[in-house]
C-alpha atoms as a PDB file:
ATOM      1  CA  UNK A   1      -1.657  -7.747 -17.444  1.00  0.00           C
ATOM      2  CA  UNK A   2      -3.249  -8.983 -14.379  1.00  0.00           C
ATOM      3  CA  UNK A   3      -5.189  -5.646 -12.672  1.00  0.00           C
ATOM      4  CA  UNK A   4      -6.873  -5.832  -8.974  1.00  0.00           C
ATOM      5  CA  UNK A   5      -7.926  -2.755  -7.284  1.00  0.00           C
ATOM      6  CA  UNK A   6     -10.154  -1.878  -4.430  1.00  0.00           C
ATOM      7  CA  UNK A   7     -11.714   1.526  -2.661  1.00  0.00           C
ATOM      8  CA  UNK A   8     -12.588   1.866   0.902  1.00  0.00           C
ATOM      9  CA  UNK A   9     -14.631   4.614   2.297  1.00  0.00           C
ATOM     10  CA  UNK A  10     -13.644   5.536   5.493  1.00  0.00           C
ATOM     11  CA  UNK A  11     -16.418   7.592   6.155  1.00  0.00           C
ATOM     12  CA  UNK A  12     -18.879   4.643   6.016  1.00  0.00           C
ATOM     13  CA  UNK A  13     -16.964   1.249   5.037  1.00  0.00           C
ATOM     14  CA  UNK A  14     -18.176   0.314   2.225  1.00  0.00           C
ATOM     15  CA  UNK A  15     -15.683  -1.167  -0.186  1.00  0.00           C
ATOM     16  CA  UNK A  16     -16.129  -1.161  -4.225  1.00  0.00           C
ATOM     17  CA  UNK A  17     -13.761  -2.008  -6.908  1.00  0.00           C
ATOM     18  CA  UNK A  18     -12.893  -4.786  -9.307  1.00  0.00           C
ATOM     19  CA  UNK A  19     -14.931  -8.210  -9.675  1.00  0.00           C
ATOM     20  CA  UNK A  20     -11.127 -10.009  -8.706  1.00  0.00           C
ATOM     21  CA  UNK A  21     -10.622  -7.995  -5.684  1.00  0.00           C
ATOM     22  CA  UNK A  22     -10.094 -11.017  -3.463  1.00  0.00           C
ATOM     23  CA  UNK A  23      -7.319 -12.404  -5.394  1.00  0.00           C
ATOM     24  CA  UNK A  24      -4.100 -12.287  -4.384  1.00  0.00           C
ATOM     25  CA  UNK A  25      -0.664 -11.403  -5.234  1.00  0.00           C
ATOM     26  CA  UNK A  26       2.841 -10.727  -4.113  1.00  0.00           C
ATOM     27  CA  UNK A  27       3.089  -7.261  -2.336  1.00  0.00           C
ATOM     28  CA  UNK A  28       6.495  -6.558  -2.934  1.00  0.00           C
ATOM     29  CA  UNK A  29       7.469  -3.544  -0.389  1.00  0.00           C
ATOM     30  CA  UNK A  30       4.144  -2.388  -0.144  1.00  0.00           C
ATOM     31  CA  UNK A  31       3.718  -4.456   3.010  1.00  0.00           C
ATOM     32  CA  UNK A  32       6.528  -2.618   4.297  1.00  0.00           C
ATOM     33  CA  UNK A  33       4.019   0.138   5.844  1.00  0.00           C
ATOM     34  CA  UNK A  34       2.378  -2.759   8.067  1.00  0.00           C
ATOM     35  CA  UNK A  35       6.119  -4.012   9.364  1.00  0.00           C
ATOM     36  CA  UNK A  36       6.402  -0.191  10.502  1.00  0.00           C
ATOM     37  CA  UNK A  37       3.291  -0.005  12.020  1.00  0.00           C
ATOM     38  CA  UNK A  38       3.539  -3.525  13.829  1.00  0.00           C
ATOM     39  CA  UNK A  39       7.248  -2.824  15.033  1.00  0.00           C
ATOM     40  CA  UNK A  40       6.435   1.041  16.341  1.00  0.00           C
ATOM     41  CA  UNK A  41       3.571  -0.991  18.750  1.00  0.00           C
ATOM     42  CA  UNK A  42       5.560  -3.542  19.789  1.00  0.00           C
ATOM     43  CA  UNK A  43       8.849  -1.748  20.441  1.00  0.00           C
ATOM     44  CA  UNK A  44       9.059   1.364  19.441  1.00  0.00           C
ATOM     45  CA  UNK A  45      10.810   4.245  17.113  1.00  0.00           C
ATOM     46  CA  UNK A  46      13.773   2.815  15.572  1.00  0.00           C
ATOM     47  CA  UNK A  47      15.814   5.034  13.344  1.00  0.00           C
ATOM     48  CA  UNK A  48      15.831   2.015  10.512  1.00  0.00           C
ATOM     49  CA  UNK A  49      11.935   2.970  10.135  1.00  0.00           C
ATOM     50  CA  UNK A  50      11.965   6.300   8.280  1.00  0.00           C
ATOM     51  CA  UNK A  51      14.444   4.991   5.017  1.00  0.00           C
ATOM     52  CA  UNK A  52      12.030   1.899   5.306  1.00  0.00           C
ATOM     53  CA  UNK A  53       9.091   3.987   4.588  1.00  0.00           C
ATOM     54  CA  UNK A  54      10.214   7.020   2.555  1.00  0.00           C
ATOM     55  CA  UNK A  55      13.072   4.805   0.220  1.00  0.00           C
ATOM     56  CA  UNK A  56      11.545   1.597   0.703  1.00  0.00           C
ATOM     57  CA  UNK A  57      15.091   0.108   2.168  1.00  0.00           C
ATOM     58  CA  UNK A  58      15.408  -3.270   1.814  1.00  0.00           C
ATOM     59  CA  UNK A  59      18.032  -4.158   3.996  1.00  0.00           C
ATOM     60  CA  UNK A  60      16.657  -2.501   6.889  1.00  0.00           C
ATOM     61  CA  UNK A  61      13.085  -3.819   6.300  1.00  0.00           C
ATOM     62  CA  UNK A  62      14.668  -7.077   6.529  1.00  0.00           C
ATOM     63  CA  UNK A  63      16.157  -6.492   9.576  1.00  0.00           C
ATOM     64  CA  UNK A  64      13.090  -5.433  11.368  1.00  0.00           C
ATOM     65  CA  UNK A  65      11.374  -8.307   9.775  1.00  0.00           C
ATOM     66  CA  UNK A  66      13.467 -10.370  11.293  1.00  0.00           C
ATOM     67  CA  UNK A  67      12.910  -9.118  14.824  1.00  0.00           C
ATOM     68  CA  UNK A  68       9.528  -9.239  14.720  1.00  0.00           C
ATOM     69  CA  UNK A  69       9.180 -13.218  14.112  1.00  0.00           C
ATOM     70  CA  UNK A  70       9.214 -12.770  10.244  1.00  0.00           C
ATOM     71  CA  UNK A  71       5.477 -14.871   9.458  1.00  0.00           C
ATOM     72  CA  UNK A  72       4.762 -14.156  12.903  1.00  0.00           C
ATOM     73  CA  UNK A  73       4.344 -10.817  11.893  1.00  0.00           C
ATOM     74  CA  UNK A  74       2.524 -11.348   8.729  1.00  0.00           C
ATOM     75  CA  UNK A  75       0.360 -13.250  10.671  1.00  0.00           C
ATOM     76  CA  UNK A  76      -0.379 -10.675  13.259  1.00  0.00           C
ATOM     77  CA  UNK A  77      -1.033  -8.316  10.350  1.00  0.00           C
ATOM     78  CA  UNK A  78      -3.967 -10.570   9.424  1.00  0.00           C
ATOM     79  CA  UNK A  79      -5.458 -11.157  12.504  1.00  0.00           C
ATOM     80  CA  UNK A  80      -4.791  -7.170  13.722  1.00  0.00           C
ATOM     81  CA  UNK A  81      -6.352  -5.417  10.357  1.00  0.00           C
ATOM     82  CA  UNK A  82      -9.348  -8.493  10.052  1.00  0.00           C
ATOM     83  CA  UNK A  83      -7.721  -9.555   6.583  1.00  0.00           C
ATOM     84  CA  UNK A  84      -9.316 -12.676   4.822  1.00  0.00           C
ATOM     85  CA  UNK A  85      -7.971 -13.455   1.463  1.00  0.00           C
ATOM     86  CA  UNK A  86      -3.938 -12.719   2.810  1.00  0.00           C
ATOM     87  CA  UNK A  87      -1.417 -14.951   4.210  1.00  0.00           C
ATOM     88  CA  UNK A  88       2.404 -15.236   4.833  1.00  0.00           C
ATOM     89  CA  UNK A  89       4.710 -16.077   1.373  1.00  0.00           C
ATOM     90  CA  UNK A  90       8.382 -17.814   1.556  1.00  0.00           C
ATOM     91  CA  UNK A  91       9.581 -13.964   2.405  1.00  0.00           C
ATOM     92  CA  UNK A  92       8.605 -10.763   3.157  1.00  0.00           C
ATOM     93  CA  UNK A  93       8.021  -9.368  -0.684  1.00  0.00           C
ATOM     94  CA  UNK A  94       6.227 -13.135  -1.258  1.00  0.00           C
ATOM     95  CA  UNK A  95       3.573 -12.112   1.338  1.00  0.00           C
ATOM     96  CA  UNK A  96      -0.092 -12.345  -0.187  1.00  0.00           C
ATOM     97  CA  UNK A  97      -2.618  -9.710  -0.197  1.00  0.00           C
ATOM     98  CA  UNK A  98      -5.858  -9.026  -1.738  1.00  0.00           C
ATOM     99  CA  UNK A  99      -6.759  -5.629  -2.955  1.00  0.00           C
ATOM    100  CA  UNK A 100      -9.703  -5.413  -0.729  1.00  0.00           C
ATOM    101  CA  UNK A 101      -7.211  -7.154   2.146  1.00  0.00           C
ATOM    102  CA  UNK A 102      -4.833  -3.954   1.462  1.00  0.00           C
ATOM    103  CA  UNK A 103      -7.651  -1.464   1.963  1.00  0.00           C
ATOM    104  CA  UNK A 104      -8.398  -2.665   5.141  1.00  0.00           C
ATOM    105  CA  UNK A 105      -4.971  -2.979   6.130  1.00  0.00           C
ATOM    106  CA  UNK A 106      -4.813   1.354   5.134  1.00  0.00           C
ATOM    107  CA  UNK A 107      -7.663   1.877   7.603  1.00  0.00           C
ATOM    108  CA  UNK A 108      -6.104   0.146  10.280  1.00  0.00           C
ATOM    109  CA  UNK A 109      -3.320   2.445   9.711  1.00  0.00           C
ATOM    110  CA  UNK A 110      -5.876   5.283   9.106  1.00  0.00           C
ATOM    111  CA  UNK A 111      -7.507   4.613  12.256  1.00  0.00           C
ATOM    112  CA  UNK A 112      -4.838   3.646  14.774  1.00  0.00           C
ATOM    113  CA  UNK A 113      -5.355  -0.088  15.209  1.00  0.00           C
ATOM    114  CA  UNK A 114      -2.345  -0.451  13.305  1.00  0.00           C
ATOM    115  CA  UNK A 115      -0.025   1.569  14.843  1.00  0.00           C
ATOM    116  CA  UNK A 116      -1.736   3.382  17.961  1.00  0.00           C
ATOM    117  CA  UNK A 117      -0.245   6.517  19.351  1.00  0.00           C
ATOM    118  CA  UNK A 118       2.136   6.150  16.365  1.00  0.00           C
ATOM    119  CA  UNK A 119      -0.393   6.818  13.525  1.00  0.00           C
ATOM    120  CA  UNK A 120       0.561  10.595  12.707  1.00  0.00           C
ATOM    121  CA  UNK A 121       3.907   9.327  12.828  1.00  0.00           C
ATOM    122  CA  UNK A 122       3.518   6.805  10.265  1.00  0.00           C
ATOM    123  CA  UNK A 123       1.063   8.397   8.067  1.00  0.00           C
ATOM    124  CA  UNK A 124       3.106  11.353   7.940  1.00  0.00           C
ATOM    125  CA  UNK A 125       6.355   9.475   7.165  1.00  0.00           C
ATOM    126  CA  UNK A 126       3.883   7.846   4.044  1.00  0.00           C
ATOM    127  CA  UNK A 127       3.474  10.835   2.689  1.00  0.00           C
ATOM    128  CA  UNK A 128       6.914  11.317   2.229  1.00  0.00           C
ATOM    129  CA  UNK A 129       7.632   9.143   0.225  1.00  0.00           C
ATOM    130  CA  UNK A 130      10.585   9.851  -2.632  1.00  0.00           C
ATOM    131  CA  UNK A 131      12.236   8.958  -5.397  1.00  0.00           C
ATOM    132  CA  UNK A 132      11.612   5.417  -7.098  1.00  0.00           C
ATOM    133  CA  UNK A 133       8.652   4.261  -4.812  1.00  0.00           C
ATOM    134  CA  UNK A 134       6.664   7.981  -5.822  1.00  0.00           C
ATOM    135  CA  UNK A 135       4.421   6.439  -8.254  1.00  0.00           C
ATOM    136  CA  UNK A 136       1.131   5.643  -8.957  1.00  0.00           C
ATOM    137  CA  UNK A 137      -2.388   6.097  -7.165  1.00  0.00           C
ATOM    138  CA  UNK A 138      -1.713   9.779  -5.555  1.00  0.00           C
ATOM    139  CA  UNK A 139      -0.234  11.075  -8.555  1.00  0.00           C
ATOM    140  CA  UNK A 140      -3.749  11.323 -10.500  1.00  0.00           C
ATOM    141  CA  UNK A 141      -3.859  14.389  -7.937  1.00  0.00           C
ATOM    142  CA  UNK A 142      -3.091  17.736  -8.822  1.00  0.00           C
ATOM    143  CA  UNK A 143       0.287  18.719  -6.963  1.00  0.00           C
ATOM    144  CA  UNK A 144      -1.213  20.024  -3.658  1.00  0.00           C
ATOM    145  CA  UNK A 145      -3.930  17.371  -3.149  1.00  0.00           C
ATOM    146  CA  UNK A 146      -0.716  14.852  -3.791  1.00  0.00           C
ATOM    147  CA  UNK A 147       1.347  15.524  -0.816  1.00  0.00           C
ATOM    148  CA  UNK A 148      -1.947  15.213   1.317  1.00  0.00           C
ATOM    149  CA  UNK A 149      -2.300  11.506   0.706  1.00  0.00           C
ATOM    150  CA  UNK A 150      -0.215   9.148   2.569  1.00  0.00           C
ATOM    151  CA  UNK A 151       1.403   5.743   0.307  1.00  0.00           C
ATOM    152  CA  UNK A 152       3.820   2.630   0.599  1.00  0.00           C
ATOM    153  CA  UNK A 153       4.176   1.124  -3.067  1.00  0.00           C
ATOM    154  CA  UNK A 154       5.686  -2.081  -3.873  1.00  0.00           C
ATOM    155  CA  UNK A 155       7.747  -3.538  -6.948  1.00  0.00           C
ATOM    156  CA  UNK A 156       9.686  -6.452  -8.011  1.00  0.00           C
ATOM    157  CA  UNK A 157      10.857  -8.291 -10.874  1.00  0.00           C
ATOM    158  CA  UNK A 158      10.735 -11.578 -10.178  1.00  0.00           C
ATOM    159  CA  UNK A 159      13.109 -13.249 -12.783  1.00  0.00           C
ATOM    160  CA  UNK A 160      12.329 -16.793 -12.012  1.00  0.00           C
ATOM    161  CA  UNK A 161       8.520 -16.226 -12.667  1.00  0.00           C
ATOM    162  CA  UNK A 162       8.796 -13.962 -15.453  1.00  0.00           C
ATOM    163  CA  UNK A 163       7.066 -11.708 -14.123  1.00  0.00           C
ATOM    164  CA  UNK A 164       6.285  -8.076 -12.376  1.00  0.00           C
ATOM    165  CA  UNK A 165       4.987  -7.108  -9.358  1.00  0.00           C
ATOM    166  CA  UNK A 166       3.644  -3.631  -9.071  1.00  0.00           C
ATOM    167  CA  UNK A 167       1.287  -2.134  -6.411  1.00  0.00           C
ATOM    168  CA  UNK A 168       0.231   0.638  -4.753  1.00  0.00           C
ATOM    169  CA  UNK A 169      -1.660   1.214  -1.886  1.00  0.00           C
ATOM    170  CA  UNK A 170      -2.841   4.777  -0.495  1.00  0.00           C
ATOM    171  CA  UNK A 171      -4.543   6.490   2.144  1.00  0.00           C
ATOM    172  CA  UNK A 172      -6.738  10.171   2.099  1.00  0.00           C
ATOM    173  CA  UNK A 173      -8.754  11.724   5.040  1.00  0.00           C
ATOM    174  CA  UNK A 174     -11.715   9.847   3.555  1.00  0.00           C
ATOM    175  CA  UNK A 175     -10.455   6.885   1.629  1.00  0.00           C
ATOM    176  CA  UNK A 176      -8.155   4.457   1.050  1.00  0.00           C
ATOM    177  CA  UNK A 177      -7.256   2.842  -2.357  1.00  0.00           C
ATOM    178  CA  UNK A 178      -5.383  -0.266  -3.877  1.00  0.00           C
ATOM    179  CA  UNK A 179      -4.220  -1.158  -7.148  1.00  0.00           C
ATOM    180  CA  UNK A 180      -2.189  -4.370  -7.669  1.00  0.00           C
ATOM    181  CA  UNK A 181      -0.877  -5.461 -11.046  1.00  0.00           C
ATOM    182  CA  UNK A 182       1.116  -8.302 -12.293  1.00  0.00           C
ATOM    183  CA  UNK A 183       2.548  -8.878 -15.718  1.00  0.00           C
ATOM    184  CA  UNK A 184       5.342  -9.815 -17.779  1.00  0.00           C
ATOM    185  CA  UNK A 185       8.856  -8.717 -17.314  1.00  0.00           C
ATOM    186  CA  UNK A 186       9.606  -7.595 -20.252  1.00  0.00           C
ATOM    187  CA  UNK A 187       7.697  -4.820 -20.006  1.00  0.00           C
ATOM    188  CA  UNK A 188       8.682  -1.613 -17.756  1.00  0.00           C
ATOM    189  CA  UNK A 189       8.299  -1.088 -14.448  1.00  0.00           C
ATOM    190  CA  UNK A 190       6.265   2.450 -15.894  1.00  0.00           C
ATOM    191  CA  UNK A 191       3.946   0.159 -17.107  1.00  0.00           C
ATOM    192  CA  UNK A 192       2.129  -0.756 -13.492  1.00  0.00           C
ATOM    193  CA  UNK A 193       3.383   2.346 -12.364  1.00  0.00           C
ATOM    194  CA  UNK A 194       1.393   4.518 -15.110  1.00  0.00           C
ATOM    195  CA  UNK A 195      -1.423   1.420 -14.701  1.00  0.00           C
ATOM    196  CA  UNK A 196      -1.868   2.311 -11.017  1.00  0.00           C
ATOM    197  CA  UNK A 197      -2.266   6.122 -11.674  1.00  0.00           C
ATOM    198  CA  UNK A 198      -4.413   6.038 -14.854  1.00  0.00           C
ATOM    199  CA  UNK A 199      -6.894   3.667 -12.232  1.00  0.00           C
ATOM    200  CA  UNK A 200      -7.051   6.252  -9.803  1.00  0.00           C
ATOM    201  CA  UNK A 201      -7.626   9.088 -12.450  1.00  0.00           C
ATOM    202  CA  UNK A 202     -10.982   6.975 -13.752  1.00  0.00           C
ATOM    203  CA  UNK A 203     -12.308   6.381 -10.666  1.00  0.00           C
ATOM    204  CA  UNK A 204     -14.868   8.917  -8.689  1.00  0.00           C
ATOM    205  CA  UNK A 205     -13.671   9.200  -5.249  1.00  0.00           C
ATOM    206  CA  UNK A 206     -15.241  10.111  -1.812  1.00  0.00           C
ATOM    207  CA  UNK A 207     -15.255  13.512  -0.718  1.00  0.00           C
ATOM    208  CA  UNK A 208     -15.816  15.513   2.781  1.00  0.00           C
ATOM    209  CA  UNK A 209     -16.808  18.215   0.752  1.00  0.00           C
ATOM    210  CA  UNK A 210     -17.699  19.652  -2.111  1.00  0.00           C
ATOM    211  CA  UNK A 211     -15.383  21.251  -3.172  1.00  0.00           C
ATOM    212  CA  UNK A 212     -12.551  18.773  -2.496  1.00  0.00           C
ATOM    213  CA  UNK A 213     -10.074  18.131  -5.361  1.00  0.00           C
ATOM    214  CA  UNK A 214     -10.713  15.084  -7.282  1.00  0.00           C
ATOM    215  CA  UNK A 215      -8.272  13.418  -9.535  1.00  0.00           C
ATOM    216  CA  UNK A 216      -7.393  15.109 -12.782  1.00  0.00           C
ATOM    217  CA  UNK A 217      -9.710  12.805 -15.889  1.00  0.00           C
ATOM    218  CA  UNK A 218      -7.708  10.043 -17.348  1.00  0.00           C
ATOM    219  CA  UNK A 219      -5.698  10.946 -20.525  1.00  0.00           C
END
Protein backbone atom coordinates (compact mmCIF):
# COMPACT_ATOMS: atom_id res chain seq x y z
CA UNK A 1 0.00 0.00 0.00
CA UNK A 2 1.04 3.35 -1.05
CA UNK A 3 0.20 5.89 2.21
CA UNK A 4 0.55 9.93 1.90
CA UNK A 5 -0.83 12.10 4.52
CA UNK A 6 -0.41 15.64 5.58
CA UNK A 7 -1.60 18.10 8.70
CA UNK A 8 -2.13 21.73 8.46
CA UNK A 9 -2.48 23.99 11.37
CA UNK A 10 -4.68 26.60 10.79
CA UNK A 11 -3.86 28.42 13.69
CA UNK A 12 -0.26 29.05 12.50
CA UNK A 13 0.42 27.19 9.01
CA UNK A 14 2.70 25.01 9.58
CA UNK A 15 2.28 21.73 7.77
CA UNK A 16 3.79 18.19 9.07
CA UNK A 17 3.19 14.75 7.92
CA UNK A 18 4.75 12.03 5.83
CA UNK A 19 8.35 12.26 4.10
CA UNK A 20 6.11 11.56 0.47
CA UNK A 21 3.73 14.27 1.08
CA UNK A 22 4.36 15.91 -2.27
CA UNK A 23 3.53 12.97 -4.27
CA UNK A 24 0.67 12.66 -6.04
CA UNK A 25 -2.26 10.60 -6.77
CA UNK A 26 -5.69 10.32 -8.24
CA UNK A 27 -8.32 12.09 -5.97
CA UNK A 28 -11.19 10.26 -6.91
CA UNK A 29 -14.37 12.42 -5.57
CA UNK A 30 -12.49 14.01 -3.04
CA UNK A 31 -11.92 16.94 -5.38
CA UNK A 32 -15.50 17.16 -5.59
CA UNK A 33 -15.53 19.73 -2.48
CA UNK A 34 -13.28 22.22 -4.67
CA UNK A 35 -15.87 21.88 -7.90
CA UNK A 36 -18.54 23.07 -5.17
CA UNK A 37 -16.66 25.69 -3.89
CA UNK A 38 -15.42 27.02 -7.41
CA UNK A 39 -19.04 26.74 -8.98
CA UNK A 40 -20.94 28.51 -5.73
CA UNK A 41 -18.27 31.70 -6.64
CA UNK A 42 -18.70 31.72 -10.01
CA UNK A 43 -22.45 31.16 -10.32
CA UNK A 44 -24.06 30.36 -7.58
CA UNK A 45 -26.36 27.73 -5.44
CA UNK A 46 -27.42 25.08 -7.68
CA UNK A 47 -29.61 22.38 -6.25
CA UNK A 48 -27.12 19.57 -8.01
CA UNK A 49 -24.51 20.80 -5.19
CA UNK A 50 -25.85 19.30 -1.95
CA UNK A 51 -26.11 15.25 -3.39
CA UNK A 52 -22.59 16.25 -4.84
CA UNK A 53 -21.26 16.86 -1.47
CA UNK A 54 -23.24 14.76 1.03
CA UNK A 55 -23.56 11.36 -1.59
CA UNK A 56 -20.72 12.19 -3.62
CA UNK A 57 -23.07 12.06 -6.99
CA UNK A 58 -21.34 11.39 -9.85
CA UNK A 59 -23.51 12.32 -12.46
CA UNK A 60 -24.20 15.63 -11.19
CA UNK A 61 -20.52 16.38 -10.36
CA UNK A 62 -20.00 15.77 -13.90
CA UNK A 63 -22.36 18.03 -14.96
CA UNK A 64 -21.08 20.93 -13.05
CA UNK A 65 -17.69 19.95 -14.15
CA UNK A 66 -18.60 20.40 -17.30
CA UNK A 67 -19.89 23.94 -16.93
CA UNK A 68 -17.15 25.15 -15.33
CA UNK A 69 -14.49 24.46 -18.29
CA UNK A 70 -13.65 20.92 -16.91
CA UNK A 71 -9.34 21.51 -16.59
CA UNK A 72 -10.18 25.00 -16.57
CA UNK A 73 -11.42 24.45 -13.33
CA UNK A 74 -8.80 22.21 -12.02
CA UNK A 75 -6.61 24.71 -13.05
CA UNK A 76 -8.22 27.55 -11.24
CA UNK A 77 -8.18 25.28 -8.19
CA UNK A 78 -4.38 25.42 -8.36
CA UNK A 79 -3.78 28.79 -8.93
CA UNK A 80 -6.87 29.91 -6.29
CA UNK A 81 -5.66 27.54 -3.17
CA UNK A 82 -1.53 28.22 -4.15
CA UNK A 83 -1.20 24.33 -4.91
CA UNK A 84 2.29 23.12 -6.24
CA UNK A 85 2.64 19.46 -6.65
CA UNK A 86 -1.29 19.18 -8.39
CA UNK A 87 -2.42 19.35 -11.86
CA UNK A 88 -5.41 18.42 -14.14
CA UNK A 89 -5.74 14.29 -15.06
CA UNK A 90 -7.69 12.93 -18.35
CA UNK A 91 -11.01 13.49 -15.99
CA UNK A 92 -12.25 14.77 -13.06
CA UNK A 93 -11.47 11.56 -10.59
CA UNK A 94 -7.80 11.48 -12.67
CA UNK A 95 -7.06 14.96 -11.20
CA UNK A 96 -3.63 14.96 -9.18
CA UNK A 97 -3.13 16.10 -5.75
CA UNK A 98 -0.55 15.99 -3.17
CA UNK A 99 -1.39 15.44 0.41
CA UNK A 100 0.14 18.64 1.45
CA UNK A 101 -1.66 20.20 -1.99
CA UNK A 102 -5.09 18.86 -0.33
CA UNK A 103 -4.43 20.58 2.98
CA UNK A 104 -4.10 23.71 1.51
CA UNK A 105 -6.87 23.27 -0.70
CA UNK A 106 -9.12 22.58 3.07
CA UNK A 107 -7.91 25.99 4.25
CA UNK A 108 -8.93 27.73 1.33
CA UNK A 109 -12.22 26.28 2.02
CA UNK A 110 -11.63 26.90 5.79
CA UNK A 111 -10.90 30.39 5.20
CA UNK A 112 -13.16 31.60 2.41
CA UNK A 113 -10.80 31.96 -0.54
CA UNK A 114 -12.40 29.02 -1.82
CA UNK A 115 -15.77 29.67 -1.70
CA UNK A 116 -16.35 33.32 -0.19
CA UNK A 117 -19.66 34.22 1.30
CA UNK A 118 -20.45 30.53 0.62
CA UNK A 119 -18.03 28.94 3.17
CA UNK A 120 -20.64 28.07 6.05
CA UNK A 121 -22.58 26.80 3.32
CA UNK A 122 -20.13 24.43 2.10
CA UNK A 123 -18.47 23.46 5.22
CA UNK A 124 -21.67 22.75 6.69
CA UNK A 125 -22.93 20.65 3.74
CA UNK A 126 -19.20 18.63 4.44
CA UNK A 127 -20.16 17.74 7.48
CA UNK A 128 -22.97 16.02 6.31
CA UNK A 129 -21.74 13.75 4.69
CA UNK A 130 -23.61 10.03 4.58
CA UNK A 131 -23.60 6.79 3.76
CA UNK A 132 -20.65 5.23 1.59
CA UNK A 133 -18.36 8.41 1.48
CA UNK A 134 -18.59 8.49 5.81
CA UNK A 135 -15.29 7.02 6.29
CA UNK A 136 -12.08 7.60 7.44
CA UNK A 137 -10.11 10.64 9.08
CA UNK A 138 -13.15 12.10 11.37
CA UNK A 139 -14.16 8.85 12.51
CA UNK A 140 -11.00 8.44 14.97
CA UNK A 141 -13.36 11.04 16.88
CA UNK A 142 -15.57 10.15 19.50
CA UNK A 143 -19.28 10.61 18.15
CA UNK A 144 -19.79 14.32 19.09
CA UNK A 145 -16.35 15.67 18.10
CA UNK A 146 -17.26 13.67 14.60
CA UNK A 147 -20.10 15.65 13.35
CA UNK A 148 -17.98 18.87 14.15
CA UNK A 149 -15.46 18.20 11.42
CA UNK A 150 -16.31 18.95 7.94
CA UNK A 151 -15.02 16.02 4.92
CA UNK A 152 -15.25 15.15 1.08
CA UNK A 153 -13.63 11.54 0.63
CA UNK A 154 -12.79 10.01 -2.55
CA UNK A 155 -12.69 6.28 -3.96
CA UNK A 156 -12.27 4.37 -7.04
CA UNK A 157 -11.34 1.16 -8.38
CA UNK A 158 -9.61 1.63 -11.23
CA UNK A 159 -9.78 -1.79 -13.09
CA UNK A 160 -7.42 -1.01 -15.84
CA UNK A 161 -4.58 -0.10 -13.32
CA UNK A 162 -5.25 -2.62 -10.83
CA UNK A 163 -5.54 -0.58 -8.47
CA UNK A 164 -7.46 1.56 -5.54
CA UNK A 165 -7.86 4.90 -4.91
CA UNK A 166 -8.84 5.91 -1.44
CA UNK A 167 -8.60 9.37 0.25
CA UNK A 168 -9.80 11.49 2.62
CA UNK A 169 -9.48 14.89 3.27
CA UNK A 170 -10.94 16.86 6.43
CA UNK A 171 -11.33 20.06 7.99
CA UNK A 172 -11.66 21.11 12.13
CA UNK A 173 -11.81 24.70 13.63
CA UNK A 174 -8.03 24.36 13.93
CA UNK A 175 -6.80 21.90 11.37
CA UNK A 176 -7.07 20.32 8.38
CA UNK A 177 -5.89 16.73 7.51
CA UNK A 178 -5.18 14.41 4.41
CA UNK A 179 -4.64 10.89 3.97
CA UNK A 180 -4.29 9.42 0.45
CA UNK A 181 -3.73 5.73 -0.20
CA UNK A 182 -3.34 3.63 -3.20
CA UNK A 183 -3.14 -0.12 -3.47
CA UNK A 184 -4.20 -3.15 -5.08
CA UNK A 185 -7.68 -4.02 -6.03
CA UNK A 186 -8.05 -6.94 -4.68
CA UNK A 187 -8.18 -5.79 -1.51
CA UNK A 188 -11.38 -3.89 0.06
CA UNK A 189 -12.33 -0.67 -0.20
CA UNK A 190 -12.30 -0.98 4.12
CA UNK A 191 -8.86 -1.34 3.69
CA UNK A 192 -7.98 2.62 2.86
CA UNK A 193 -11.01 3.38 4.51
CA UNK A 194 -9.88 1.77 8.03
CA UNK A 195 -6.08 3.03 6.74
CA UNK A 196 -7.29 6.65 6.72
CA UNK A 197 -8.92 6.45 10.24
CA UNK A 198 -6.28 4.35 12.08
CA UNK A 199 -3.78 7.57 10.64
CA UNK A 200 -5.80 10.03 12.21
CA UNK A 201 -6.17 8.00 15.55
CA UNK A 202 -2.01 7.97 15.81
CA UNK A 203 -1.53 11.28 15.14
CA UNK A 204 -1.52 14.26 17.98
CA UNK A 205 -3.60 16.97 16.71
CA UNK A 206 -3.88 20.80 17.32
CA UNK A 207 -6.08 22.04 19.85
CA UNK A 208 -7.77 25.60 20.85
CA UNK A 209 -7.91 24.30 24.12
CA UNK A 210 -7.20 22.10 26.51
CA UNK A 211 -9.58 20.34 26.97
CA UNK A 212 -10.60 19.70 23.34
CA UNK A 213 -11.35 16.06 22.35
CA UNK A 214 -8.60 14.34 20.66
CA UNK A 215 -8.92 11.22 18.68
CA UNK A 216 -9.61 8.00 20.51
CA UNK A 217 -5.63 5.89 20.57
CA UNK A 218 -5.23 3.59 17.69
CA UNK A 219 -6.38 -0.05 18.29
Amino acid sequence: MWISWALLDLRNGAVSGSANQAETTMTASMVKAWIAADYLTRFGMSALLSPVIRDSANEPAWQLYNELGREESIQRMIDVCGLTDSSPGEDLSMTLMSARDTVRLGRAISDGTAAGNWTPWLLEEMRQVRGRGDFGIRHAFAPAVRQTIAIKNGWDKRVALGLWNVNCLAISKSWVMAALTRYPQEWALSQGAQTCEDLAAGITFPRDTPDEPTPRAAP
